[in-house]
PDB file of N, CA and C in Angstrom:
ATOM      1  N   UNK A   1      33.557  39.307 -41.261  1.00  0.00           N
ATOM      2  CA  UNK A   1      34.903  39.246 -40.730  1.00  0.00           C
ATOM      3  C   UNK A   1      35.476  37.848 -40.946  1.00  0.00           C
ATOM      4  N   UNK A   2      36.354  37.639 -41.317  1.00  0.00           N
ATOM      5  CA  UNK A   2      37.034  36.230 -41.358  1.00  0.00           C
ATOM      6  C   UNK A   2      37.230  35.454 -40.681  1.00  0.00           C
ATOM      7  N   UNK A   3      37.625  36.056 -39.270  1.00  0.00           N
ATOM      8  CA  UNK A   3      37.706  35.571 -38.104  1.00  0.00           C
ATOM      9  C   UNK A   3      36.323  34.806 -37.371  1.00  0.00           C
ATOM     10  N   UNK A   4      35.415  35.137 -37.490  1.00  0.00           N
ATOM     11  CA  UNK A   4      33.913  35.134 -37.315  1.00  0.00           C
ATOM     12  C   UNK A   4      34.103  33.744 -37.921  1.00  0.00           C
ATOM     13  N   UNK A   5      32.995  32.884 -36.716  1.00  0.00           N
ATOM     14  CA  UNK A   5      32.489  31.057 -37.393  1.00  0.00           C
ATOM     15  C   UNK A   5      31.808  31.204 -38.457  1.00  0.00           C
ATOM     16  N   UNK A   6      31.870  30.227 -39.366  1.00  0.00           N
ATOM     17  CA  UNK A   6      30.496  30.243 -40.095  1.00  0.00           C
ATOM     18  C   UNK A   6      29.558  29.892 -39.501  1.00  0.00           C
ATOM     19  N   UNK A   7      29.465  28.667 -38.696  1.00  0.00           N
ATOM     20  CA  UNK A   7      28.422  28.492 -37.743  1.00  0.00           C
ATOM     21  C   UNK A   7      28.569  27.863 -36.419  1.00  0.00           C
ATOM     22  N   UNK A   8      28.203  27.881 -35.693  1.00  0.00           N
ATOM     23  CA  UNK A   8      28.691  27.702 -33.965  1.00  0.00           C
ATOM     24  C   UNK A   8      27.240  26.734 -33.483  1.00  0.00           C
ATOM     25  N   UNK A   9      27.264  25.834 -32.855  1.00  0.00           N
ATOM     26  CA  UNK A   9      26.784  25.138 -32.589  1.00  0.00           C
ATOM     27  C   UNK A   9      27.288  24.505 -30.583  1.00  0.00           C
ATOM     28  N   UNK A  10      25.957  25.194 -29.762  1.00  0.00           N
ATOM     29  CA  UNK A  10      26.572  24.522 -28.442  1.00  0.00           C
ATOM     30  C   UNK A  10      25.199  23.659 -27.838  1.00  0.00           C
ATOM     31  N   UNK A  11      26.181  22.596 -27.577  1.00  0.00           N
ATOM     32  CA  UNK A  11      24.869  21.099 -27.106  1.00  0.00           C
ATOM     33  C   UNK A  11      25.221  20.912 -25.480  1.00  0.00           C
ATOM     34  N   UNK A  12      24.112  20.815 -25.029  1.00  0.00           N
ATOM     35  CA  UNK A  12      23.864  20.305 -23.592  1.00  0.00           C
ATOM     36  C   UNK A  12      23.672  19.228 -23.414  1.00  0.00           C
ATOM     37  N   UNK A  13      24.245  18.804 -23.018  1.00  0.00           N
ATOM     38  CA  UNK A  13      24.286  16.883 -22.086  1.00  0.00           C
ATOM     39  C   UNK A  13      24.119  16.355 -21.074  1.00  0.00           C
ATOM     40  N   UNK A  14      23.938  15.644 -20.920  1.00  0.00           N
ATOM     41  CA  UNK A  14      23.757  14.733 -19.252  1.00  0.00           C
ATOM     42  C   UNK A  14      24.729  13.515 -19.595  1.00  0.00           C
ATOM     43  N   UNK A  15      25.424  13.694 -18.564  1.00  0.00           N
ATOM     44  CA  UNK A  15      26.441  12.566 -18.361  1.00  0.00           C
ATOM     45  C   UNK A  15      26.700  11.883 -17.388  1.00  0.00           C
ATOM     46  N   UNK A  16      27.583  10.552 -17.129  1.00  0.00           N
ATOM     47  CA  UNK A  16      27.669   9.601 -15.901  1.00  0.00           C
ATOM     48  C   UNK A  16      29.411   9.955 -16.273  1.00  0.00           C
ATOM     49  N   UNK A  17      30.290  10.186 -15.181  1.00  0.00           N
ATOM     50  CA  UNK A  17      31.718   9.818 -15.210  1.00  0.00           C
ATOM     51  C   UNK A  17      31.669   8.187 -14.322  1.00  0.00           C
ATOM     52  N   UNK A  18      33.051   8.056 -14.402  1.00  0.00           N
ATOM     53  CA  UNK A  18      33.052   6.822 -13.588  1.00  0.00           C
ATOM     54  C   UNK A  18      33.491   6.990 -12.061  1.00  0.00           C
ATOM     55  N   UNK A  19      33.080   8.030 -11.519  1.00  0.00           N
ATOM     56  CA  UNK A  19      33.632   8.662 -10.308  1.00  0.00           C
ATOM     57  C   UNK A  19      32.048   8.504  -9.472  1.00  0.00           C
ATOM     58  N   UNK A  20      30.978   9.498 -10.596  1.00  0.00           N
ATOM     59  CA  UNK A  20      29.442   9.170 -10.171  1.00  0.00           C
ATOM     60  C   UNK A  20      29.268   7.853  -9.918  1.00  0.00           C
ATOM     61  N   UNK A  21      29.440   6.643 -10.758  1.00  0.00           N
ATOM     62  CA  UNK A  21      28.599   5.485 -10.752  1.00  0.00           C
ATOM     63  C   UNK A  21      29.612   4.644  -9.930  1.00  0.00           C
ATOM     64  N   UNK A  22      30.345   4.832  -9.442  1.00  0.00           N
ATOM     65  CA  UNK A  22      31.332   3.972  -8.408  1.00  0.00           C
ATOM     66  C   UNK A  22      30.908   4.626  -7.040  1.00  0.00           C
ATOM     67  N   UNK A  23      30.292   5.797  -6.872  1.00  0.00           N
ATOM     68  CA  UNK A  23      29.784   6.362  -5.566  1.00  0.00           C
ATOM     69  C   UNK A  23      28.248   5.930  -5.413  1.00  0.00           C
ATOM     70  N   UNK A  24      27.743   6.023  -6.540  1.00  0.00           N
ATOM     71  CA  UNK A  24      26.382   5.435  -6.188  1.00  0.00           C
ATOM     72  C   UNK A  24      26.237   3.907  -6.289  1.00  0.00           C
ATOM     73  N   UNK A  25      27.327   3.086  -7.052  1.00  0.00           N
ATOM     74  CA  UNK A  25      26.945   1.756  -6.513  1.00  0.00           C
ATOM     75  C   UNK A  25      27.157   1.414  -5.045  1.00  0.00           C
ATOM     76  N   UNK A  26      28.330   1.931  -4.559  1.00  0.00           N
ATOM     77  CA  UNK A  26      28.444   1.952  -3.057  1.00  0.00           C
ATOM     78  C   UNK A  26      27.365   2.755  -2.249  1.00  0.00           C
ATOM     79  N   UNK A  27      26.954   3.460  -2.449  1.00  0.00           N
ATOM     80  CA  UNK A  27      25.636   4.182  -1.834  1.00  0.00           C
ATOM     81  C   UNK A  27      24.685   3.555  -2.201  1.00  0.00           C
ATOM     82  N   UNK A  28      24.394   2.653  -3.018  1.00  0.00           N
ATOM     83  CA  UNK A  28      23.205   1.550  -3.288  1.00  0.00           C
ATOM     84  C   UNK A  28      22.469   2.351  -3.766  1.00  0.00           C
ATOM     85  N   UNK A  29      22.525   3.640  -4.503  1.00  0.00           N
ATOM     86  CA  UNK A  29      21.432   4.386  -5.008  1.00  0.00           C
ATOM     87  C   UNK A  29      21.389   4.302  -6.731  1.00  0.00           C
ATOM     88  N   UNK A  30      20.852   5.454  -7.235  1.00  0.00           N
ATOM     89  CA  UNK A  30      20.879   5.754  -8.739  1.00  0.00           C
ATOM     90  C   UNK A  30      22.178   6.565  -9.168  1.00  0.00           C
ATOM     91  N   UNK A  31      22.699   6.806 -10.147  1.00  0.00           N
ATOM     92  CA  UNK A  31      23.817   8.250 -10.349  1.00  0.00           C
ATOM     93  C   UNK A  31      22.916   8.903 -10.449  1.00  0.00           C
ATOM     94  N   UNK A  32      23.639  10.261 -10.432  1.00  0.00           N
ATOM     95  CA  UNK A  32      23.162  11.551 -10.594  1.00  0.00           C
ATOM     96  C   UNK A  32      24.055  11.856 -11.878  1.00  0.00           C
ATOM     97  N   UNK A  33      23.719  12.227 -12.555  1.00  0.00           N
ATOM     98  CA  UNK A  33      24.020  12.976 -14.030  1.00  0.00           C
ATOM     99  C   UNK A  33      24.916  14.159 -13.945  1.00  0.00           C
ATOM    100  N   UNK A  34      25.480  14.491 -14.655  1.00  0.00           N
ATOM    101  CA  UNK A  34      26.090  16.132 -14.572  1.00  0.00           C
ATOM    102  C   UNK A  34      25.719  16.973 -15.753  1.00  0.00           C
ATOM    103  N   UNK A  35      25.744  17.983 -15.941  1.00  0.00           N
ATOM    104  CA  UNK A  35      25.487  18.715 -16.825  1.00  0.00           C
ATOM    105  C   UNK A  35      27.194  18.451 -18.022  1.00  0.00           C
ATOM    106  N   UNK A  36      26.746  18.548 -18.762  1.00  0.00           N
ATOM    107  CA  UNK A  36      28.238  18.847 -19.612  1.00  0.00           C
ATOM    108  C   UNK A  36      27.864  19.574 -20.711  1.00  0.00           C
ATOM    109  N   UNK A  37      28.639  20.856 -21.207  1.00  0.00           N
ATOM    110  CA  UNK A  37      28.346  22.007 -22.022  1.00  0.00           C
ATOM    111  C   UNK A  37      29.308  21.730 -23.117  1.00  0.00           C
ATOM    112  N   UNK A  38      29.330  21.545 -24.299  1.00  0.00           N
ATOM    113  CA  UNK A  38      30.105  21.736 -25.389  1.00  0.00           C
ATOM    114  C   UNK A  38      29.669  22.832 -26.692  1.00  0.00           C
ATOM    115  N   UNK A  39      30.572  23.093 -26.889  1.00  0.00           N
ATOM    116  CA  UNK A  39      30.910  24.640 -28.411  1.00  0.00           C
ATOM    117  C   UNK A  39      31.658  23.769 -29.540  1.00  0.00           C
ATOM    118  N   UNK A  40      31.484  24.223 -30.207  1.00  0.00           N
ATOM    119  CA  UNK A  40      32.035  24.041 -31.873  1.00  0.00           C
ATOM    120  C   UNK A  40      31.717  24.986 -32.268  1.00  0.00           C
ATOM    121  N   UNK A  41      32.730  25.162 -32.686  1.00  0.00           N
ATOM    122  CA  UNK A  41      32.738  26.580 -33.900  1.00  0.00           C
ATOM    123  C   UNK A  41      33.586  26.427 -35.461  1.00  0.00           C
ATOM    124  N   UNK A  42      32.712  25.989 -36.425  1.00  0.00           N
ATOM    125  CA  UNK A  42      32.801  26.304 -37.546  1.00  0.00           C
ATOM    126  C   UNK A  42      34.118  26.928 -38.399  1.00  0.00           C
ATOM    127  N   UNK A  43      34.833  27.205 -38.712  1.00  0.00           N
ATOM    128  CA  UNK A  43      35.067  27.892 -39.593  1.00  0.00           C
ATOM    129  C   UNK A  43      35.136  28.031 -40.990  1.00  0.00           C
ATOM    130  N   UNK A  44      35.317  27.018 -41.723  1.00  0.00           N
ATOM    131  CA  UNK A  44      34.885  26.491 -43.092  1.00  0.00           C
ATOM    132  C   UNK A  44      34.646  25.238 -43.052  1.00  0.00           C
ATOM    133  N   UNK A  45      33.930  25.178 -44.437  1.00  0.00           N
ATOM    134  CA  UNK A  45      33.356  24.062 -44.849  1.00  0.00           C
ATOM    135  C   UNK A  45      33.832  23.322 -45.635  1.00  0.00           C
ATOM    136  N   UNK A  46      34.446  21.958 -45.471  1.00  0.00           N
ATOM    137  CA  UNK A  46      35.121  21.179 -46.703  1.00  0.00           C
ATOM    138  C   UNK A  46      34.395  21.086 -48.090  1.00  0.00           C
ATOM    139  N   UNK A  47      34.406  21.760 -48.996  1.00  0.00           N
ATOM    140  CA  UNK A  47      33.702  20.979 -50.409  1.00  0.00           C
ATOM    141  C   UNK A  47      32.629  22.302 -50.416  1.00  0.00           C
ATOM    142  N   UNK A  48      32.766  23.202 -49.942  1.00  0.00           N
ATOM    143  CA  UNK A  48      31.560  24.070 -50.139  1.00  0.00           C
ATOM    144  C   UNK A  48      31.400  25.472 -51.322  1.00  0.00           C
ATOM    145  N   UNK A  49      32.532  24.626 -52.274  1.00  0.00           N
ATOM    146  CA  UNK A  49      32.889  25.583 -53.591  1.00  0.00           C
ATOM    147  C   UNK A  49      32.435  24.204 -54.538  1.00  0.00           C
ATOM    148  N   UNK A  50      32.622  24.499 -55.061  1.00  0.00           N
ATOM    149  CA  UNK A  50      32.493  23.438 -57.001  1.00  0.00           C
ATOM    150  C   UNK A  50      33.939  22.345 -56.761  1.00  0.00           C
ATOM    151  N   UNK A  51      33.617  21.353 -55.410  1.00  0.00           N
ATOM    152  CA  UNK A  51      34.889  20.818 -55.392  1.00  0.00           C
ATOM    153  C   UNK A  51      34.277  19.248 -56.008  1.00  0.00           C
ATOM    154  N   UNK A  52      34.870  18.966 -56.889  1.00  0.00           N
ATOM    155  CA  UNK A  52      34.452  17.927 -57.466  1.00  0.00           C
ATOM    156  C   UNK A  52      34.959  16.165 -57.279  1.00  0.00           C
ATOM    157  N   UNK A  53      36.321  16.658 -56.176  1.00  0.00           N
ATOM    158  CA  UNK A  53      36.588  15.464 -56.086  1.00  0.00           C
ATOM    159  C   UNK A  53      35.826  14.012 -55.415  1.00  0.00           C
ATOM    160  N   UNK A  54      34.956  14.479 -54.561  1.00  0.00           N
ATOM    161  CA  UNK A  54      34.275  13.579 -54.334  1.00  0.00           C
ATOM    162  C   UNK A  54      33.417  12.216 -55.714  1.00  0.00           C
ATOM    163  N   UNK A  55      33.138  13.121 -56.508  1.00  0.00           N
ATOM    164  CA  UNK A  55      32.088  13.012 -57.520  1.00  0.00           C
ATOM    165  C   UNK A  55      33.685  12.131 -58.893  1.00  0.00           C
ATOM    166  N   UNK A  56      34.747  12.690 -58.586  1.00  0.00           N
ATOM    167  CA  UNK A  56      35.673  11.785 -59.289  1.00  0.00           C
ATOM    168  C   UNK A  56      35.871  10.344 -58.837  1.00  0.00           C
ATOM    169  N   UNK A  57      36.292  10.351 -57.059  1.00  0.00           N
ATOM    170  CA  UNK A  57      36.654   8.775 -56.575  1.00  0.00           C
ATOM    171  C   UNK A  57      35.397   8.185 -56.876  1.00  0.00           C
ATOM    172  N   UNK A  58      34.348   8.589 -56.690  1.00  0.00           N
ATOM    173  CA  UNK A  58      33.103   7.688 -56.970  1.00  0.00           C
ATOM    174  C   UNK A  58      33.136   7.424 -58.713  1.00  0.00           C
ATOM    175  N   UNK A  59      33.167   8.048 -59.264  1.00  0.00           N
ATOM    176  CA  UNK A  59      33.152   7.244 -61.079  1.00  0.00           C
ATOM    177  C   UNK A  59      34.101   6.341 -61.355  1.00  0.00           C
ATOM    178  N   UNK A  60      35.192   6.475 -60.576  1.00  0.00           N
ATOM    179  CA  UNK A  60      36.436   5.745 -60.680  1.00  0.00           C
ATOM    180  C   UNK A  60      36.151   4.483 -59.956  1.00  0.00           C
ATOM    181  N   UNK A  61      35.412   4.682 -59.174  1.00  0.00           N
ATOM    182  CA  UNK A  61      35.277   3.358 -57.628  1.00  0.00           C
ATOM    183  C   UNK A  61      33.870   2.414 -58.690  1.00  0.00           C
ATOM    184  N   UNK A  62      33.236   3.248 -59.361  1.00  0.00           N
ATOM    185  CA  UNK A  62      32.217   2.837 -59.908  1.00  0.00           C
ATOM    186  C   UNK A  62      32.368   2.191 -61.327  1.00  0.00           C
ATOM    187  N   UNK A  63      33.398   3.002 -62.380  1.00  0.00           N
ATOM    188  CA  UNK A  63      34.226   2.048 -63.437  1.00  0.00           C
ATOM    189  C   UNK A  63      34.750   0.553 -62.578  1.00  0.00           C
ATOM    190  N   UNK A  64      35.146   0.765 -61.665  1.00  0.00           N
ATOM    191  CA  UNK A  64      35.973  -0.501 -61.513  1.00  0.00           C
ATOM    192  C   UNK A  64      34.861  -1.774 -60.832  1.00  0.00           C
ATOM    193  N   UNK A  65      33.998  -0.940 -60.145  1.00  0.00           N
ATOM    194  CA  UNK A  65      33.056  -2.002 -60.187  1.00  0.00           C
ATOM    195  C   UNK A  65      32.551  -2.770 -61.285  1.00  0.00           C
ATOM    196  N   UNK A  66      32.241  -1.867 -62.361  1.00  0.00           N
ATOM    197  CA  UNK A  66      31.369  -2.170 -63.655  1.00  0.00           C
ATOM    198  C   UNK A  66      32.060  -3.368 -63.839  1.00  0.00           C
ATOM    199  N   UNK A  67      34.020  -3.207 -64.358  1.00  0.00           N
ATOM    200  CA  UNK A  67      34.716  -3.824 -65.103  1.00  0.00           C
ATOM    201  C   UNK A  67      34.896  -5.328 -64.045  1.00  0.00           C
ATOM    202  N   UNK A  68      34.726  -5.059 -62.912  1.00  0.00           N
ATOM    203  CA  UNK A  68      34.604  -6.654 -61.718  1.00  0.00           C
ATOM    204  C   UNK A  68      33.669  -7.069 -62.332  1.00  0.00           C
ATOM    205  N   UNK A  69      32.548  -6.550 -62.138  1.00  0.00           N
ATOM    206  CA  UNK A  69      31.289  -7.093 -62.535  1.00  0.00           C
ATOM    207  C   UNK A  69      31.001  -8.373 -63.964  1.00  0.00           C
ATOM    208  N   UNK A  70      31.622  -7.311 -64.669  1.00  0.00           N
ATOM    209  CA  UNK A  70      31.663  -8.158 -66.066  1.00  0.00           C
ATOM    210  C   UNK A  70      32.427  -9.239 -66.092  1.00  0.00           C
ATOM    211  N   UNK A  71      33.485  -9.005 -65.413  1.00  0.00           N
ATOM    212  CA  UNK A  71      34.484 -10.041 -65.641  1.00  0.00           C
ATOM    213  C   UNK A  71      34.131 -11.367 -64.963  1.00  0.00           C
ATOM    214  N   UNK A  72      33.169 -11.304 -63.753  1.00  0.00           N
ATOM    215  CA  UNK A  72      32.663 -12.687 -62.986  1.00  0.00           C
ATOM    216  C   UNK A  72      31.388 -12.851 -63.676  1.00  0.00           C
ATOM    217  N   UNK A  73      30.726 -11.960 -64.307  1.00  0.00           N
ATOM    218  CA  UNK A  73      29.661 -12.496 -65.129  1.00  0.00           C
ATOM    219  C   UNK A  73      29.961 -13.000 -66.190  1.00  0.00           C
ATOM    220  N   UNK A  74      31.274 -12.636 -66.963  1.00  0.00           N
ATOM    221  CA  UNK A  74      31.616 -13.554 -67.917  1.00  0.00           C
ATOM    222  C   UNK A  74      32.146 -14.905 -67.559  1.00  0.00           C
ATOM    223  N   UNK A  75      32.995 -15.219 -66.471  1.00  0.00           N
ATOM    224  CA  UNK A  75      33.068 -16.632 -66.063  1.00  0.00           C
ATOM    225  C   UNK A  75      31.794 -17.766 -65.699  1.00  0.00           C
ATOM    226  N   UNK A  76      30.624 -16.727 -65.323  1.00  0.00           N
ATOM    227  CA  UNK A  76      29.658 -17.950 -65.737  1.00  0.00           C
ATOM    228  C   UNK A  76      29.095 -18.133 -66.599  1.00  0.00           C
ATOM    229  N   UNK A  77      28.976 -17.110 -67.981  1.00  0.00           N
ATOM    230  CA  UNK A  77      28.851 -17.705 -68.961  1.00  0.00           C
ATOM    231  C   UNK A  77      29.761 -18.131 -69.230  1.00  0.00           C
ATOM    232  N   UNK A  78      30.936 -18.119 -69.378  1.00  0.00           N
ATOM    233  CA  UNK A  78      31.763 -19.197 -70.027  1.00  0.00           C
ATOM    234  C   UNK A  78      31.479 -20.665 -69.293  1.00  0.00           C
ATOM    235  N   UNK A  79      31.035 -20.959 -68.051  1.00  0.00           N
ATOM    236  CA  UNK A  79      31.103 -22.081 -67.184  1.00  0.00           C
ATOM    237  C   UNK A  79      29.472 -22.945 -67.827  1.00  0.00           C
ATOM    238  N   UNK A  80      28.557 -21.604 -67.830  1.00  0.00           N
ATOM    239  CA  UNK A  80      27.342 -21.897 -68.114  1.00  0.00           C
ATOM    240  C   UNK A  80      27.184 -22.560 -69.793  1.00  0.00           C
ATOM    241  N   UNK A  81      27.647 -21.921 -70.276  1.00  0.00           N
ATOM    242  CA  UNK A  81      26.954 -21.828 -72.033  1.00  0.00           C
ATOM    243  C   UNK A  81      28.480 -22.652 -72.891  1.00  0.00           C
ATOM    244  N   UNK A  82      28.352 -24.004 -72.636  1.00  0.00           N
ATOM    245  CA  UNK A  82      28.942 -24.653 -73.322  1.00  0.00           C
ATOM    246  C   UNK A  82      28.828 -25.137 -74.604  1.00  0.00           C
ATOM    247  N   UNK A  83      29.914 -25.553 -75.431  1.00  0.00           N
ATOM    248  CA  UNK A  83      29.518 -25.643 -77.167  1.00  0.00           C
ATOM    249  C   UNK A  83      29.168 -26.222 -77.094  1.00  0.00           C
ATOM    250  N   UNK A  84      28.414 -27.636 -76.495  1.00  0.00           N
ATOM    251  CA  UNK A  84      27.710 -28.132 -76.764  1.00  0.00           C
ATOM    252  C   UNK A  84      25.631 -27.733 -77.055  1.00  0.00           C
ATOM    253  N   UNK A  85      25.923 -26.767 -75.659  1.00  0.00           N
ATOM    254  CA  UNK A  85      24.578 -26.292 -76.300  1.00  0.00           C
ATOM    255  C   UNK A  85      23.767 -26.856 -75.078  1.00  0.00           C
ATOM    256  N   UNK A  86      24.507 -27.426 -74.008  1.00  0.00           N
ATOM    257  CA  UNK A  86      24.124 -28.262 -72.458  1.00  0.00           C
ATOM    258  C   UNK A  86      24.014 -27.078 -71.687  1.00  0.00           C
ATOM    259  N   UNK A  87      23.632 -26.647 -70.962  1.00  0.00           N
ATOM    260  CA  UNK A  87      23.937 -25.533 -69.810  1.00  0.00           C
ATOM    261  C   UNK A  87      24.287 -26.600 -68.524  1.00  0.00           C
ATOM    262  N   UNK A  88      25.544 -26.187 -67.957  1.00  0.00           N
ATOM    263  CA  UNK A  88      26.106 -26.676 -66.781  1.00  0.00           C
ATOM    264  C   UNK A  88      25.728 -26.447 -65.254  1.00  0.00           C
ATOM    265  N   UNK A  89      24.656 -26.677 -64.706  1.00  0.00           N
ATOM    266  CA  UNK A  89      23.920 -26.019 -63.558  1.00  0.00           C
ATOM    267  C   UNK A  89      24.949 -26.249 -62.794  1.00  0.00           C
ATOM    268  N   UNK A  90      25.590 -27.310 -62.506  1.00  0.00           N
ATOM    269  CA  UNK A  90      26.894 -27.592 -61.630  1.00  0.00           C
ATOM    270  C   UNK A  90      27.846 -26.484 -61.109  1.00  0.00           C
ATOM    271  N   UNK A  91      27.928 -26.015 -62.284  1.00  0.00           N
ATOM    272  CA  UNK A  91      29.034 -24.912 -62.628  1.00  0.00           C
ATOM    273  C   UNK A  91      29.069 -23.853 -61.963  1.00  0.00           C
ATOM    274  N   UNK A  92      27.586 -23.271 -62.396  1.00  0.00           N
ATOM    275  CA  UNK A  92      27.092 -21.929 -62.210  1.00  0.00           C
ATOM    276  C   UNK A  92      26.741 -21.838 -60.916  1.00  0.00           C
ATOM    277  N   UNK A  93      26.473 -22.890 -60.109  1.00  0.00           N
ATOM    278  CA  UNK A  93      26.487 -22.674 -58.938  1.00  0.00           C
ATOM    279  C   UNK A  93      27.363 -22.302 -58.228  1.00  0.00           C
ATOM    280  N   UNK A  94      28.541 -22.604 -58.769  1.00  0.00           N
ATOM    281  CA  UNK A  94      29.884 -22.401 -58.004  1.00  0.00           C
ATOM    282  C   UNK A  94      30.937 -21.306 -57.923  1.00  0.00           C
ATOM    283  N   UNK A  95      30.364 -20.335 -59.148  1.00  0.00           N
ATOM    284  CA  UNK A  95      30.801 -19.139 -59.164  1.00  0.00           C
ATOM    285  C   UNK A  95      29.622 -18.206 -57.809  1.00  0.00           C
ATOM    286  N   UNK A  96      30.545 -17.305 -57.458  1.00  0.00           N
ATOM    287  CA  UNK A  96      29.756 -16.570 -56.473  1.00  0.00           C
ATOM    288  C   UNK A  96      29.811 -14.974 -57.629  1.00  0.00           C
ATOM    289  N   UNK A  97      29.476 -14.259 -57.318  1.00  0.00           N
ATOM    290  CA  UNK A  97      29.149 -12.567 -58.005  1.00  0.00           C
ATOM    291  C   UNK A  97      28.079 -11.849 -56.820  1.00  0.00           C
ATOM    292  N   UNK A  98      29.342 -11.094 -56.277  1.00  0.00           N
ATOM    293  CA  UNK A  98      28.547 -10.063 -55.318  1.00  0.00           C
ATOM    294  C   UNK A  98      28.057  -9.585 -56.046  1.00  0.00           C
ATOM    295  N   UNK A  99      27.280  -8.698 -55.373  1.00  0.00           N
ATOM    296  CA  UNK A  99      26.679  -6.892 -56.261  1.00  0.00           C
ATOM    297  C   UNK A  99      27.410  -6.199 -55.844  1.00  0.00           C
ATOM    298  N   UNK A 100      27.544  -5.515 -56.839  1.00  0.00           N
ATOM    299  CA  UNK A 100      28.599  -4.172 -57.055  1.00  0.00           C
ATOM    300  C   UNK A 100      28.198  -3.332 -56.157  1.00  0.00           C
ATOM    301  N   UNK A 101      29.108  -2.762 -55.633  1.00  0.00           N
ATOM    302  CA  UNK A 101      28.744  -1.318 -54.530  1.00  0.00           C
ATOM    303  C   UNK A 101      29.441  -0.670 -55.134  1.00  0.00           C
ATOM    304  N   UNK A 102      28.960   0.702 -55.812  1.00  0.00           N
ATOM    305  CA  UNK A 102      29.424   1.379 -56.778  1.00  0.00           C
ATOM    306  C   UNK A 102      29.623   2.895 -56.450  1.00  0.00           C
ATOM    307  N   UNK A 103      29.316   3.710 -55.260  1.00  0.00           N
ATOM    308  CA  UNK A 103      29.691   4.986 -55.153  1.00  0.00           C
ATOM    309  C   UNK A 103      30.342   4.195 -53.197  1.00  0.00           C
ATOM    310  N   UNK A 104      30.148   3.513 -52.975  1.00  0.00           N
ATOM    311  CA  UNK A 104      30.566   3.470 -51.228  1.00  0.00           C
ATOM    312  C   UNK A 104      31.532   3.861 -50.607  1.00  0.00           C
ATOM    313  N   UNK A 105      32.933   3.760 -51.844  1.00  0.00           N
ATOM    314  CA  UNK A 105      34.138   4.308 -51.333  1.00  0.00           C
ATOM    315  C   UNK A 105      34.020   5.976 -51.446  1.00  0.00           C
ATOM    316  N   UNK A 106      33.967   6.026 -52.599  1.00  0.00           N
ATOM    317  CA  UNK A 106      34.155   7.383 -53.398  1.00  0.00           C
ATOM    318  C   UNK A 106      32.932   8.395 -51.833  1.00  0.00           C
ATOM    319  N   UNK A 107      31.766   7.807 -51.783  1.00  0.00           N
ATOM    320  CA  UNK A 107      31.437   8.765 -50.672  1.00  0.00           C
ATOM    321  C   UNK A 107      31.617   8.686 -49.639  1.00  0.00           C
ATOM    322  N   UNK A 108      32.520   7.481 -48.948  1.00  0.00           N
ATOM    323  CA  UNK A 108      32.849   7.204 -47.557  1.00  0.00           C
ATOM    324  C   UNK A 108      33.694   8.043 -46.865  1.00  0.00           C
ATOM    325  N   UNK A 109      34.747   8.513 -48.184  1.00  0.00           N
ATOM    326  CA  UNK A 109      35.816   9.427 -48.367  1.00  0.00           C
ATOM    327  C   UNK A 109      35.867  10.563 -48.119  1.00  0.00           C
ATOM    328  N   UNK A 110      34.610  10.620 -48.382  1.00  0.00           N
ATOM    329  CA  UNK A 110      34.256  12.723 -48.661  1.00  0.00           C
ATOM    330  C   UNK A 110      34.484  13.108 -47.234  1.00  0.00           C
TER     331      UNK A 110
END
């Protein structure tokens, strides 16, 4: 039936309101807990066909890392590998180059 969850899920809890723990600090005791009952019910699932967009922002999030990447690794060789044939330790220290995080957006998203 259509109407019907795909899947239903109900969790039992123990909880403090702030009504409990303002009566038992004045009563100088412990709280007492309450029961609290929650339902979810399902009805579809995001992405649960051949949905590919996830798998796009990530190649895209991941090209653009590549192309960062290169581009601060080429500033220390250019800083590093001078025509003279000296390597500049000075230099190279002073460029920073994270590491690439290369799917983080693309799956943060999903």
């Amino acid at each position: 039936m259509p109407g019907d969850p795909h899947h239903a899920v109900v969790l039992y809890d123990l909880r403090y309101d702030a009504g409990d723990l303002a009566e038992a600090a004045r009563e100088a005791r412990r709280p007492r807990p309450r029961p609290v009952r929650r339902a979810v019910a399902v009805h579809s699932l995001p992405r649960h066909r051949w949905d590919k967009t996830v798998a796009h922002r990530a190649a895209e999030q991941e090209r653009r890392a590549r192309q960062l990447l290169r581009k601060r690794v080429g500033t220390v060789l250019g800083l590093v590998n001078t025509p003279d044939g000296v390597l500049d330790l000075a230099a190279a220290e002073s460029v920073d180059v994270p590491p690439a995080r290369h799917r983080h957006s693309g799956v943060w998203m999903a």
